[in-house]
PDB file of N, CA and C in Angstrom:
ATOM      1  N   UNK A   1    -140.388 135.190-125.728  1.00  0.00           N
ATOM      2  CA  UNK A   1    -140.785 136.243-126.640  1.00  0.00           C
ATOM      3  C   UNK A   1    -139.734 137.343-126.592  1.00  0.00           C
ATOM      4  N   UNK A   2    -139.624 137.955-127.923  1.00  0.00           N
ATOM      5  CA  UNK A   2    -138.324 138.725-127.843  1.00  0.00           C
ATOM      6  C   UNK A   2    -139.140 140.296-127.419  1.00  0.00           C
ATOM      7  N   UNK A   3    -138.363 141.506-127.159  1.00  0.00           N
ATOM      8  CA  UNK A   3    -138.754 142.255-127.303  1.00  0.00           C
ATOM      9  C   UNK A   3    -138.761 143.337-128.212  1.00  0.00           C
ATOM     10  N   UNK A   4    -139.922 144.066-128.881  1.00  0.00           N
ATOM     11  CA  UNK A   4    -139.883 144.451-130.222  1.00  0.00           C
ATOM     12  C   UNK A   4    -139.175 145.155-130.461  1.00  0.00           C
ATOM     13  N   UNK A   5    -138.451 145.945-129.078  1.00  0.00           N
ATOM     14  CA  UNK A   5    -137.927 147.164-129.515  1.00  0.00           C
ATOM     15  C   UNK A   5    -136.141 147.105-129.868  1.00  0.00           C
ATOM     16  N   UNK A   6    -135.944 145.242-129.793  1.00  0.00           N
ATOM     17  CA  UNK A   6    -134.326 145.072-130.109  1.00  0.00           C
ATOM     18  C   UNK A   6    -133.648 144.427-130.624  1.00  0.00           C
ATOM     19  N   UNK A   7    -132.974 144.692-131.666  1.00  0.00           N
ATOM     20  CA  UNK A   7    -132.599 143.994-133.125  1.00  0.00           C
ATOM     21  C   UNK A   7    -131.519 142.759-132.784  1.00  0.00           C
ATOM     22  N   UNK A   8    -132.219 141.473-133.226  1.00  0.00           N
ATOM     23  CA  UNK A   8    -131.122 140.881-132.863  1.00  0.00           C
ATOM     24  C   UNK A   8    -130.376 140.573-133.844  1.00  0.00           C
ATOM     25  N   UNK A   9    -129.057 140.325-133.719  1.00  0.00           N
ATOM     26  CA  UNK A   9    -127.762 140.428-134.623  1.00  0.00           C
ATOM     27  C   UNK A   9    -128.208 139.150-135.746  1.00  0.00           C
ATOM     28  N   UNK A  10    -127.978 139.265-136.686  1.00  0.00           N
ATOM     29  CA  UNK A  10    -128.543 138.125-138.251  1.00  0.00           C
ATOM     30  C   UNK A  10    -126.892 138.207-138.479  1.00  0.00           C
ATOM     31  N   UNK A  11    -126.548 137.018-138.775  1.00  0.00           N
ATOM     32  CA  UNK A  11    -125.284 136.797-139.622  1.00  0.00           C
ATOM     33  C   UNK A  11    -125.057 137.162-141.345  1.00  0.00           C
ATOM     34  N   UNK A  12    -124.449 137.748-141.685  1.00  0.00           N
ATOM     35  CA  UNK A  12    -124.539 138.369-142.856  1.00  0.00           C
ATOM     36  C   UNK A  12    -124.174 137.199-143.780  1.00  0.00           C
ATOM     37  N   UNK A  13    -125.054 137.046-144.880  1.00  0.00           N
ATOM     38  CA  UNK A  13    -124.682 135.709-145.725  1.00  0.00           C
ATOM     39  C   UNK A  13    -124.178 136.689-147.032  1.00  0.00           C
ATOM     40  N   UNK A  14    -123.566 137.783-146.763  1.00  0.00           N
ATOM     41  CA  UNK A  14    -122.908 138.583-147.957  1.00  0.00           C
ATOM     42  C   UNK A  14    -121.574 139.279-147.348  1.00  0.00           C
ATOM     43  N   UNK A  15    -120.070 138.822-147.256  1.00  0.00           N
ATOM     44  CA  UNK A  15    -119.321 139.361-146.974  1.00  0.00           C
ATOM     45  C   UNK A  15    -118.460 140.647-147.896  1.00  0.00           C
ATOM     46  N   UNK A  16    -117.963 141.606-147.284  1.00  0.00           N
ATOM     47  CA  UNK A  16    -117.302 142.466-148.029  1.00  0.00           C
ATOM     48  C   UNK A  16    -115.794 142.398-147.811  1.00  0.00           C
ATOM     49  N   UNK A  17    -114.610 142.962-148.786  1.00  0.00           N
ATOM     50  CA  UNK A  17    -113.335 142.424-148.582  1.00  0.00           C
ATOM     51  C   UNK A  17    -113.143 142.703-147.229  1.00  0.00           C
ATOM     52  N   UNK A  18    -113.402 143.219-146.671  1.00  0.00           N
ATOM     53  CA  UNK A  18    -112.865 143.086-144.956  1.00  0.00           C
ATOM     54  C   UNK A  18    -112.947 142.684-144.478  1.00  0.00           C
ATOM     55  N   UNK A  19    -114.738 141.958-144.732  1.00  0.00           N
ATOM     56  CA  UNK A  19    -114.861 140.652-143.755  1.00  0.00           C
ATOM     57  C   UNK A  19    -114.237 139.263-144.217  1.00  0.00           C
ATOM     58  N   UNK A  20    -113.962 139.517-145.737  1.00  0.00           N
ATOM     59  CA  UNK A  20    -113.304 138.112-146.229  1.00  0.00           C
ATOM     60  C   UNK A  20    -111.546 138.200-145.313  1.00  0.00           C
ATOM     61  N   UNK A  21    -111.438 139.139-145.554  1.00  0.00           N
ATOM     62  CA  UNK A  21    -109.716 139.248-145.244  1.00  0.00           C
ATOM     63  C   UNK A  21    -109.966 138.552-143.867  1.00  0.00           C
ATOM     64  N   UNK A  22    -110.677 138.924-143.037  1.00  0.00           N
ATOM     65  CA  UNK A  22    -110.265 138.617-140.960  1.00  0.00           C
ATOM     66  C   UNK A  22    -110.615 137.518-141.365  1.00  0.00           C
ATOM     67  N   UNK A  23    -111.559 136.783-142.174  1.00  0.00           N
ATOM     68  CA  UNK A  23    -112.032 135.507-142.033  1.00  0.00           C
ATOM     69  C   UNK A  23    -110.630 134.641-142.618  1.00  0.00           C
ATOM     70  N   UNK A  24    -110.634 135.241-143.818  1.00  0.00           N
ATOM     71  CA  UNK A  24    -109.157 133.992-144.281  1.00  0.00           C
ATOM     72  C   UNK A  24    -107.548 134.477-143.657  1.00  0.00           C
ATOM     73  N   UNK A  25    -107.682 135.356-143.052  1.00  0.00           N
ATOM     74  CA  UNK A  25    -106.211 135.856-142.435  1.00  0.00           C
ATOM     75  C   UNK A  25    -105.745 136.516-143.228  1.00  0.00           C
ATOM     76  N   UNK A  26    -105.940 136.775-144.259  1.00  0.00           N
ATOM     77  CA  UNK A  26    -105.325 137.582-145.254  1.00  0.00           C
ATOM     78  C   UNK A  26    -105.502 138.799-145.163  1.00  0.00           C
ATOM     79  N   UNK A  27    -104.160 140.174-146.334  1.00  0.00           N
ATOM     80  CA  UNK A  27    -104.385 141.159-146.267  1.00  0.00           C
ATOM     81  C   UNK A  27    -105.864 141.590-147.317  1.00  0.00           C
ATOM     82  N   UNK A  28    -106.884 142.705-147.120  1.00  0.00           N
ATOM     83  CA  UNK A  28    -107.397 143.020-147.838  1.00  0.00           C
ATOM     84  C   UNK A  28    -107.307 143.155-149.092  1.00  0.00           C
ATOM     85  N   UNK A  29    -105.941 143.690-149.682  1.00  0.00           N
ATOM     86  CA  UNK A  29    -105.306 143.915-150.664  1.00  0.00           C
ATOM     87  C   UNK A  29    -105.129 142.351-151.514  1.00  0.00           C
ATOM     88  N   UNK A  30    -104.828 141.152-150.841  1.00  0.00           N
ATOM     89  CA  UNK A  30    -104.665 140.113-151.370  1.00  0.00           C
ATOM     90  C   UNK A  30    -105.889 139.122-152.180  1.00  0.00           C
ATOM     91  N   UNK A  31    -107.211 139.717-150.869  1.00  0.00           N
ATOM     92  CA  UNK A  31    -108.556 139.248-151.208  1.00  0.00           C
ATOM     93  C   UNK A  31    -109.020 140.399-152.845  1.00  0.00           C
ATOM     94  N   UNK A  32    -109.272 141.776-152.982  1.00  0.00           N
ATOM     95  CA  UNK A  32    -108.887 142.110-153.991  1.00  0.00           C
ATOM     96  C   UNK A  32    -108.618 141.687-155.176  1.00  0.00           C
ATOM     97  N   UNK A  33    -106.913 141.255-155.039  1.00  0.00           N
ATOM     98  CA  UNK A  33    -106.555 140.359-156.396  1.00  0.00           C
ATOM     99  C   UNK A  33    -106.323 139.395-156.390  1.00  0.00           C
ATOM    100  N   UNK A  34    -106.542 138.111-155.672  1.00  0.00           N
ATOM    101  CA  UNK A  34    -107.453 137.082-155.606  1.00  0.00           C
ATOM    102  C   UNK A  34    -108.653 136.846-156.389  1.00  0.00           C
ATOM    103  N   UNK A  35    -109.560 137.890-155.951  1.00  0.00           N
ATOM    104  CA  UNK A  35    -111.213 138.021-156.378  1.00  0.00           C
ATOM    105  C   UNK A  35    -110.957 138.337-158.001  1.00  0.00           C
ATOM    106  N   UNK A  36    -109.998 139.527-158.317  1.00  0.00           N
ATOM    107  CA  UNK A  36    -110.087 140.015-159.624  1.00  0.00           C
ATOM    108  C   UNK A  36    -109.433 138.999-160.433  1.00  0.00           C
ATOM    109  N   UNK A  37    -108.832 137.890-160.426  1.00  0.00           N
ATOM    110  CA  UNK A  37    -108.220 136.736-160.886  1.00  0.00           C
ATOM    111  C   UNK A  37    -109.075 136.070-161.044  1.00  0.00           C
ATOM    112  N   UNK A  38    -109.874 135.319-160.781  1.00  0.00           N
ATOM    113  CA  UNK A  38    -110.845 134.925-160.000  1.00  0.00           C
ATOM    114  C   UNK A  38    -111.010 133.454-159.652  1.00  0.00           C
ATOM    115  N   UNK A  39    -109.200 133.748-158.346  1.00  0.00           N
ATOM    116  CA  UNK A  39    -108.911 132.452-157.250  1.00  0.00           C
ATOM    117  C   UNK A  39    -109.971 132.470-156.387  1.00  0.00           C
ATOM    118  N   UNK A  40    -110.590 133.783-156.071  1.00  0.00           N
ATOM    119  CA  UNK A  40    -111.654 133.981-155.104  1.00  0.00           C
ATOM    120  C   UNK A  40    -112.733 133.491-155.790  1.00  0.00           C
ATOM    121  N   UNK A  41    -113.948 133.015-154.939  1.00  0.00           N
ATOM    122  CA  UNK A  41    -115.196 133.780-155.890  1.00  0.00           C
ATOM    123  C   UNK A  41    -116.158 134.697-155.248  1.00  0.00           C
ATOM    124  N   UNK A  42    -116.477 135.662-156.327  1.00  0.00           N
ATOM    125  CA  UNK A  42    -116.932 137.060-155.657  1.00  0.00           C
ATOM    126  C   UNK A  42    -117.480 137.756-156.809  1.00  0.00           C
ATOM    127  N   UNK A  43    -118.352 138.883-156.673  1.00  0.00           N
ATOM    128  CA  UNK A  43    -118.723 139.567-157.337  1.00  0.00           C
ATOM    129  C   UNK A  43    -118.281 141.165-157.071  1.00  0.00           C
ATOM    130  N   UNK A  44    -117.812 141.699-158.266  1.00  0.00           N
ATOM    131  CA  UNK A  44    -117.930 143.382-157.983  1.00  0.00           C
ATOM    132  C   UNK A  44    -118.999 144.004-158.344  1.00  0.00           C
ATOM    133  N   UNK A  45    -119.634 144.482-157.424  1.00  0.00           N
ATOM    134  CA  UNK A  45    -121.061 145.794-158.047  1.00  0.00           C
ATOM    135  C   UNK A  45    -119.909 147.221-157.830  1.00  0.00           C
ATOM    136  N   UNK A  46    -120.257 147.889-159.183  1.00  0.00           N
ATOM    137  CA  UNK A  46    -119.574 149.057-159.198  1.00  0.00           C
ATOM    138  C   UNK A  46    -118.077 148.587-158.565  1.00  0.00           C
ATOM    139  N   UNK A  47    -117.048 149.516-157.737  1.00  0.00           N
ATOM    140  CA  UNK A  47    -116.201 149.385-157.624  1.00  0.00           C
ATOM    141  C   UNK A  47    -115.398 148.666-156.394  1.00  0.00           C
ATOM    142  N   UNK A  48    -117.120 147.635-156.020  1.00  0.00           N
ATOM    143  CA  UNK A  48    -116.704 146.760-154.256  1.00  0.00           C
ATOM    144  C   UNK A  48    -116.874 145.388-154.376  1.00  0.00           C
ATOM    145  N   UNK A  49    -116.111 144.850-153.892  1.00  0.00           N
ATOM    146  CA  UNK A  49    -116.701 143.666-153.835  1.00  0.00           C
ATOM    147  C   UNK A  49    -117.148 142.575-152.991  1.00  0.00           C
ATOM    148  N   UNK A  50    -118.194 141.820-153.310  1.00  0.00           N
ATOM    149  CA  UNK A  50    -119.361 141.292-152.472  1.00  0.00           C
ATOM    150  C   UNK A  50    -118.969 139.671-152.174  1.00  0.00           C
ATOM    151  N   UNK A  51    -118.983 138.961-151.716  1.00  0.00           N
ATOM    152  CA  UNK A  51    -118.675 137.780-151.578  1.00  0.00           C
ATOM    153  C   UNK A  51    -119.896 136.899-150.685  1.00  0.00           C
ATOM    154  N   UNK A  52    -120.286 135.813-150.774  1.00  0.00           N
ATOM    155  CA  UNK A  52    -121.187 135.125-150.250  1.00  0.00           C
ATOM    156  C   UNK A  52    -120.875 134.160-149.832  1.00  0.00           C
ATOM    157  N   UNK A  53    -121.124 134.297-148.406  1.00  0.00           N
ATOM    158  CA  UNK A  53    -120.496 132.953-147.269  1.00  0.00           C
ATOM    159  C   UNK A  53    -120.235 131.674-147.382  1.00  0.00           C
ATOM    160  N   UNK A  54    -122.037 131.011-147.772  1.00  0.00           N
ATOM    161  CA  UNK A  54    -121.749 129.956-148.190  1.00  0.00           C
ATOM    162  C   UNK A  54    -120.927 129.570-149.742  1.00  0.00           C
ATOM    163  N   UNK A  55    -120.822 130.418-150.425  1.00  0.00           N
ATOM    164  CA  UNK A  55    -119.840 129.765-151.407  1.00  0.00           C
ATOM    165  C   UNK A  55    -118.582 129.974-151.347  1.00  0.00           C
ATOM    166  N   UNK A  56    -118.165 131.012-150.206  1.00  0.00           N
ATOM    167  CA  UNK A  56    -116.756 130.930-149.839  1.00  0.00           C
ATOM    168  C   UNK A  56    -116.504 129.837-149.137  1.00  0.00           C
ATOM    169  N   UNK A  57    -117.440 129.122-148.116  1.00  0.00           N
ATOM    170  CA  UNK A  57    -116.882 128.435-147.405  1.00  0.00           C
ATOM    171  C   UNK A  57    -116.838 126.986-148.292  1.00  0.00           C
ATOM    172  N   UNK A  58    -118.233 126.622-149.372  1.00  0.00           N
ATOM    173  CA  UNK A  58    -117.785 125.465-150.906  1.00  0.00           C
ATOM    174  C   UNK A  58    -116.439 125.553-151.094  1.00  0.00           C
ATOM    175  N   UNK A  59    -115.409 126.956-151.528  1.00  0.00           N
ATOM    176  CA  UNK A  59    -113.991 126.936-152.040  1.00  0.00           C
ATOM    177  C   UNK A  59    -113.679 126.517-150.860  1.00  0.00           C
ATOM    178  N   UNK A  60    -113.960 127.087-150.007  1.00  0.00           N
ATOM    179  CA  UNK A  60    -112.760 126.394-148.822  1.00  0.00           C
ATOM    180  C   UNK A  60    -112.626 125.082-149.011  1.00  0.00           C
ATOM    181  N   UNK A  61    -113.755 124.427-148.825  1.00  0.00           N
ATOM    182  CA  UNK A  61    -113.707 122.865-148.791  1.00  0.00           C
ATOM    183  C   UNK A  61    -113.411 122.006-149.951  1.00  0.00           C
ATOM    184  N   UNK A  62    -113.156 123.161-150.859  1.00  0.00           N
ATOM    185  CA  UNK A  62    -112.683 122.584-151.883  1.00  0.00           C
ATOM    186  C   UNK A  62    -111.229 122.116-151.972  1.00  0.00           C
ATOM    187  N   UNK A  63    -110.863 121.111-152.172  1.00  0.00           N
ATOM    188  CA  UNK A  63    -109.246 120.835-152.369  1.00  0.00           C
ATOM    189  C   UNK A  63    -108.681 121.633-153.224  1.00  0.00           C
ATOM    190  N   UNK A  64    -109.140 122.176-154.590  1.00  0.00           N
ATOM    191  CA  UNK A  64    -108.486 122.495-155.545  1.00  0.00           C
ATOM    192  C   UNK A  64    -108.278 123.899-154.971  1.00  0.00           C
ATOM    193  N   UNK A  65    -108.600 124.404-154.091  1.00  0.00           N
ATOM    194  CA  UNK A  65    -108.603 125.898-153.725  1.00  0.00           C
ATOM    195  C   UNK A  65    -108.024 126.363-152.641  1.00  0.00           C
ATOM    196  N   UNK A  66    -106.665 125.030-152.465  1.00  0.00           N
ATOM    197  CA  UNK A  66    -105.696 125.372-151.347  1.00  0.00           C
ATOM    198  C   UNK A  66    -104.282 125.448-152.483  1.00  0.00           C
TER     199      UNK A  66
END
């Protein structure tokens, strides 16, 4: 039994360009215009953009997306 009073860490199934960048090695700046091309796939709300794990990791495994 856990105890109530302590949050345990949830893996975020919504990355933001920073977490995309450390994940693919890339500069932030590259994930950006990548995404705004749209080599990435990602969404911008307002002026950020959102990316979702499992379909980053679909492109990965995608051949066409090396």
């Amino acid at each position: 039994m856990t105890d109530s009073n302590k949050l345990e860490p949830i893996p975020s199934d919504v990355l933001d360009v920073s977490d995309l960048a450390t994940m693919l090695r890339i500069h932030p700046v590259t994930v950006r215009l990548k995404a705004a091309s749209g080599e990435i796939p990602g969404r911008q709300i307002g002026n950020r953009w959102r990316f979702s794990r499992k379909r980053i990791m679909e492109w990965l495994a995608d051949s066409r997306a090396i």
